[in-house]
Protein backbone atom coordinates (compact mmCIF):
# COMPACT_ATOMS: atom_id res chain seq x y z
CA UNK A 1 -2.84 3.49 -13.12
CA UNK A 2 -2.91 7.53 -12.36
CA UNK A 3 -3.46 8.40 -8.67
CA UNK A 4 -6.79 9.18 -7.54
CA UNK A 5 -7.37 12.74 -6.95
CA UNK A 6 -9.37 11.75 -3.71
CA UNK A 7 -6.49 9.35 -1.86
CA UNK A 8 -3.85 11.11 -0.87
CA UNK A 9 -0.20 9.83 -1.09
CA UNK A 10 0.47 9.50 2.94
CA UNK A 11 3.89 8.49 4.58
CA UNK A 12 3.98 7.72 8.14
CA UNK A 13 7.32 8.95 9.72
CA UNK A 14 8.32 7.47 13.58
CA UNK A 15 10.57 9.20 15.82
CA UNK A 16 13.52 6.66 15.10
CA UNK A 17 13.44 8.01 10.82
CA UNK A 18 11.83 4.63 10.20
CA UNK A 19 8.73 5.86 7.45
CA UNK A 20 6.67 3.45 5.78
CA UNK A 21 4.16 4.21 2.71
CA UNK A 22 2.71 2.54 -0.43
CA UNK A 23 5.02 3.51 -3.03
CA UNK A 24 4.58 5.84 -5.43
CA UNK A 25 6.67 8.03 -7.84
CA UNK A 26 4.51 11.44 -6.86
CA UNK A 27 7.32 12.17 -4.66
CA UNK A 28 11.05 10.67 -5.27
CA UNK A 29 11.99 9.04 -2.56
CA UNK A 30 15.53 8.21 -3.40
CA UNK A 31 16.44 11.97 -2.93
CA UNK A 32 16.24 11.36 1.01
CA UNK A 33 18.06 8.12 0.73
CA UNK A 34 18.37 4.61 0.15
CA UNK A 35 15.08 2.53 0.05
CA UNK A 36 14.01 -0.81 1.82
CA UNK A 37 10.80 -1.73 0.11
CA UNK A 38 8.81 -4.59 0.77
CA UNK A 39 5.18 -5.48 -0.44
CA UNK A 40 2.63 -4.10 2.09
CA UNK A 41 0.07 -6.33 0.57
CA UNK A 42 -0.67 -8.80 -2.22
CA UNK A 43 -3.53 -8.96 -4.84
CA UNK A 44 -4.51 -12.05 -5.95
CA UNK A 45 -7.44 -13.21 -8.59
CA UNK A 46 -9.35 -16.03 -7.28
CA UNK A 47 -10.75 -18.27 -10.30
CA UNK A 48 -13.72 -19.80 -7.81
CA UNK A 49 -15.25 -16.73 -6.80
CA UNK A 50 -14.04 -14.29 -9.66
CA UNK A 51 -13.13 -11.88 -7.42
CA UNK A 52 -9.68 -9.97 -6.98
CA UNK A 53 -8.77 -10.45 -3.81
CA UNK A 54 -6.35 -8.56 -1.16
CA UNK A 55 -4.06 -9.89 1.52
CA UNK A 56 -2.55 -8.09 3.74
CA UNK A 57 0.88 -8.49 4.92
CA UNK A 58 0.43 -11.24 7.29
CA UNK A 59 -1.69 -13.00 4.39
CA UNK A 60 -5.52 -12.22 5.92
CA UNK A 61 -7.80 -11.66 3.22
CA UNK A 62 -8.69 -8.01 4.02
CA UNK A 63 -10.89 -7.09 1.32
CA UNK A 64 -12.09 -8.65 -2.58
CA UNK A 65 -13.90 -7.52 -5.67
CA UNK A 66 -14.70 -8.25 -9.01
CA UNK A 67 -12.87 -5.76 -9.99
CA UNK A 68 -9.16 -5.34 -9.82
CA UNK A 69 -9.11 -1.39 -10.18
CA UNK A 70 -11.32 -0.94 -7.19
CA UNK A 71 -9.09 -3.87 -5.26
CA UNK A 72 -6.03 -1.38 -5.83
CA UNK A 73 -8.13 1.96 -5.19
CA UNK A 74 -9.47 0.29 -1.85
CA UNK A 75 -5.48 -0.94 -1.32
CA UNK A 76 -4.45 2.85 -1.28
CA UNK A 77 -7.25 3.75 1.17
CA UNK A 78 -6.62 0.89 3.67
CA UNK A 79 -2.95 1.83 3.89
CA UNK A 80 -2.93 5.05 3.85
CA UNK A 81 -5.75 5.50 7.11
CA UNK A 82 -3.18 6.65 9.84
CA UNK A 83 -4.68 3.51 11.83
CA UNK A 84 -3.29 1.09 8.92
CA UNK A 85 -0.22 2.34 7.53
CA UNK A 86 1.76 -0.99 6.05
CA UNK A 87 5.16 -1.83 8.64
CA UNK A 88 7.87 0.51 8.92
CA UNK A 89 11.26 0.74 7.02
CA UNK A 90 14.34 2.62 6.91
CA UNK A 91 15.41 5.60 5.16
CA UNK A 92 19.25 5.87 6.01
């Protein structure tokens, strides 16, 4: 899947170095160090309503569609809002 032009790769940086973003190879993140990555979110079909569905990390259903393109589209979105970025980790 390309990037959509109209979600922006965001990374969310805390005082301590800690960042946290959903991963993507627009920018190479091993140049700044060594990477803890851990899923911020799963995407699941469901068979009884036919629907794609998201969890989020602590396994809340946080949004679901027929469609598994706009599931991952909406995933970008979500996690990317400066009010939802997924939980930290370190960049040594």
């Amino acid at each position: 899947m390309t990037p959509d032009a109209t979600i922006p790769e965001v990374l969310h940086f805390q005082p301590d170095g800690s960042g946290a973003g959903l991963y993507t190879e627009v920018v190479d993140l091993k140049q700044i160090g060594i990477l803890d990555v851990s899923r911020a979110s799963e995407i699941e079909f469901n068979p009884d309503t036919q629907q794609w569905e998201v969890f989020d990390a602590t396994g809340t259903l946080v949004f679901a569609d027929r469609s598994r393109d706009t599931c991952l589209r909406w995933e970008r979105g979500y996690f990317n809002q400066s009010n939802h970025p997924p939980e930290p980790a370190t960049i040594p």
